[in-house]
Protein backbone atom coordinates (compact mmCIF):
# COMPACT_ATOMS: atom_id res chain seq x y z
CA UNK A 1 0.00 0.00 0.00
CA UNK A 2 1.16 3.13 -1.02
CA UNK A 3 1.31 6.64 1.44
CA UNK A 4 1.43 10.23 0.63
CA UNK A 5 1.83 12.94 2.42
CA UNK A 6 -0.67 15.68 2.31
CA UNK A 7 -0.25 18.62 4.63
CA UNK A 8 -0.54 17.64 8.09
CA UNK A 9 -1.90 14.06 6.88
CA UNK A 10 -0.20 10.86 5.94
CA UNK A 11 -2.90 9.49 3.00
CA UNK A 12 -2.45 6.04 1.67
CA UNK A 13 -3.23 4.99 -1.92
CA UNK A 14 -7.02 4.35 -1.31
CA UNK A 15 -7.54 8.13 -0.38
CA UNK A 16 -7.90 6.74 3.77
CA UNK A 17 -6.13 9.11 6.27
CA UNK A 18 -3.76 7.46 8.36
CA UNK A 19 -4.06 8.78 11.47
CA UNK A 20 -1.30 8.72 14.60
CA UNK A 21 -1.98 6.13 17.14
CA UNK A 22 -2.68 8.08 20.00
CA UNK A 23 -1.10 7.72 23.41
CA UNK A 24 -2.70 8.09 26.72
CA UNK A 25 -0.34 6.25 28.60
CA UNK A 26 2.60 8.96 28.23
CA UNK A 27 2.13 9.65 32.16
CA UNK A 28 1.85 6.01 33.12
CA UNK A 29 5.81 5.06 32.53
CA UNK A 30 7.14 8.20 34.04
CA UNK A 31 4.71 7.64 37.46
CA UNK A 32 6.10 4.00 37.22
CA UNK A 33 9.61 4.91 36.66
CA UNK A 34 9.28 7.11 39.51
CA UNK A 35 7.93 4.55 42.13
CA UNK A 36 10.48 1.79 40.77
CA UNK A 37 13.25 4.52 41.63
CA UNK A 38 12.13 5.16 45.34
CA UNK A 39 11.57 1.81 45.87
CA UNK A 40 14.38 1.00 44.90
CA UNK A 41 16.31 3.72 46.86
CA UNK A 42 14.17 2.96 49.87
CA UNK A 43 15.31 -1.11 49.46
CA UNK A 44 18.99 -0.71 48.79
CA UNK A 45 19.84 2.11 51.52
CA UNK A 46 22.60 1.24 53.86
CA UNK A 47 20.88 -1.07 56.24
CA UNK A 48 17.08 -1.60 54.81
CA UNK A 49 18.15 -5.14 54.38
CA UNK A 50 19.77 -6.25 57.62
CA UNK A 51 17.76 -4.27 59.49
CA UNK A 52 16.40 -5.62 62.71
CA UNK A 53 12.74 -5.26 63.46
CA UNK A 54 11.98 -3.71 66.96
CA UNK A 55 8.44 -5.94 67.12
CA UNK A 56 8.38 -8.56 69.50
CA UNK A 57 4.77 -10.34 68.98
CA UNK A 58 3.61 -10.62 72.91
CA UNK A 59 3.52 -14.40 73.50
CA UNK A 60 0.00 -16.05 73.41
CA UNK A 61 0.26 -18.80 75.98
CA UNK A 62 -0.53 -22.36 75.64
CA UNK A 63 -3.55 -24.38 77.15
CA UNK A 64 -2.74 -27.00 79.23
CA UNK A 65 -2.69 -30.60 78.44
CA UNK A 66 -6.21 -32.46 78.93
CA UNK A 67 -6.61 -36.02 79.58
CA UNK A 68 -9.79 -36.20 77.54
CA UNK A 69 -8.20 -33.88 75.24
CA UNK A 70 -10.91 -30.21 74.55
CA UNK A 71 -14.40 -29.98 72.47
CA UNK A 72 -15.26 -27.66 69.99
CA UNK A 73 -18.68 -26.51 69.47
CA UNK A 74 -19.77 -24.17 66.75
CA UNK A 75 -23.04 -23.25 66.17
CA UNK A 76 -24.54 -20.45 63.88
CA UNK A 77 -25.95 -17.11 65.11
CA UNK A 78 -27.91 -15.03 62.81
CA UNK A 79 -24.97 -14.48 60.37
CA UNK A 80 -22.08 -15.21 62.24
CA UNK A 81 -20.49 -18.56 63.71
CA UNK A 82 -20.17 -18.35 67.46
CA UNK A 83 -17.73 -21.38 68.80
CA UNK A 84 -17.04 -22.80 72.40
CA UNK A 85 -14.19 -24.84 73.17
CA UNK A 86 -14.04 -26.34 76.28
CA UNK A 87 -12.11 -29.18 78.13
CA UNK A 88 -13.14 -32.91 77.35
CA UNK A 89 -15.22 -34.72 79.85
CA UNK A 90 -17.00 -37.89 80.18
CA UNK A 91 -19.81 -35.77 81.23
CA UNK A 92 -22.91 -34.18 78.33
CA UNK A 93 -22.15 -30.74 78.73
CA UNK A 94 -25.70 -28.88 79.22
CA UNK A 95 -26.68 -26.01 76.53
CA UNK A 96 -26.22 -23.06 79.03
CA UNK A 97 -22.68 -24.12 79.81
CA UNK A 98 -22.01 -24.09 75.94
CA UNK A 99 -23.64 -21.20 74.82
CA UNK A 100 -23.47 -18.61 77.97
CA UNK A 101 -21.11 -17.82 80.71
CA UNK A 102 -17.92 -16.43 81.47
CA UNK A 103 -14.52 -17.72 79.92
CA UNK A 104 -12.96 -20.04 82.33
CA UNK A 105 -9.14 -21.32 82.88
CA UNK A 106 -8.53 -22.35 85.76
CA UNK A 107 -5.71 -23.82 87.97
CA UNK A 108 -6.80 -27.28 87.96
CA UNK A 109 -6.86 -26.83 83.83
CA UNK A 110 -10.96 -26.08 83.05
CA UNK A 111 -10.99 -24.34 80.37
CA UNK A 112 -14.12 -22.79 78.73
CA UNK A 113 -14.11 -20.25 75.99
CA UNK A 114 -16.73 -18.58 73.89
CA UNK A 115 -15.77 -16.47 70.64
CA UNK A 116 -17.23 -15.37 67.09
CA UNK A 117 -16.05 -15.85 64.44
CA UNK A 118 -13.44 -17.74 62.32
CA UNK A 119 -10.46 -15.73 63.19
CA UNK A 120 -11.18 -15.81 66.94
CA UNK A 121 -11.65 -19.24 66.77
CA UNK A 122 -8.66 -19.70 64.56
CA UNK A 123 -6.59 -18.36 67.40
CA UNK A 124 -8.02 -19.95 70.27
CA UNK A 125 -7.48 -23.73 68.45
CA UNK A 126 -3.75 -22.55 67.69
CA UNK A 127 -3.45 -22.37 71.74
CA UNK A 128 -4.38 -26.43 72.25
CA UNK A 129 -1.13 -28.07 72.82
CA UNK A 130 0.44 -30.37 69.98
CA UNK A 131 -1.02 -33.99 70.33
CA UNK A 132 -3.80 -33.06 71.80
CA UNK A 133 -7.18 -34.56 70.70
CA UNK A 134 -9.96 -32.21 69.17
CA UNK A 135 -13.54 -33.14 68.77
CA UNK A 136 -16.10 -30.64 66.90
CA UNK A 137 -19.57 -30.72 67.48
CA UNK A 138 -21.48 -29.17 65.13
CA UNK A 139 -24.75 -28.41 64.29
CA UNK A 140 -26.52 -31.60 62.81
């Protein structure tokens, strides 16, 4: 296909204007030049990488060890899971001492604790001591 140049225009053999393509992005590499640069002066200054963080996460403590090992009960709530763990029994624990009541550990090891939610849960469970057994009672 042949071009010609007519004026301001660039016209090609069948008469058709050939326009410029049109940028939009001329801002977009200079804005990410300019983040890649203080990143990267931010990264490589004298001690970013060997520096030592002054966080120290506040231990969570362990549960103790259970000789029927702990229950989990989870139960729904409108829309959001509500969970009790408490420690293992040969006893039916009654629906009050699931659903209501104070958290409990005690000396003697009783433990009985009520959250909502996954997370909370998610943390409480990460307290139970390795090898210990875990039974979850659900709804049915």
């Amino acid at each position: 296909m042949r071009r010609a140049v007519h004026g301001s225009k660039e016209i090609t053999a069948l008469g058709e204007p050939v326009w410029p393509a049109r940028r939009t992005d001329r801002g977009i590499g200079l804005v990410l030049g300019l983040l890649l640069a203080a990143w990267l002066a931010v990264a490589c200054s004298p001690g970013a990488l060997f520096a030592r963080s002054t966080f120290t996460p506040t231990p969570v403590p362990p549960l103790p060890r259970s000789m029927k090992g702990y229950e989990l009960y989870s139960w729904q709530d409108g829309q959001q899971w509500r969970f009790t763990l408490i420690t293992g029994t040969n006893r039916t624990k009654t629906l009050e001492e699931i659903t209501t009541g104070e958290d409990a550990l005690t000396a003697d090891g009783w433990v009985n604790i009520h959250v909502q939610g996954l997370a909370a849960i998610q943390s409480v469970v990460s307290r139970i001591p390795p090898g210990e057994w875990l039974s979850w009672i659900g709804p049915q």
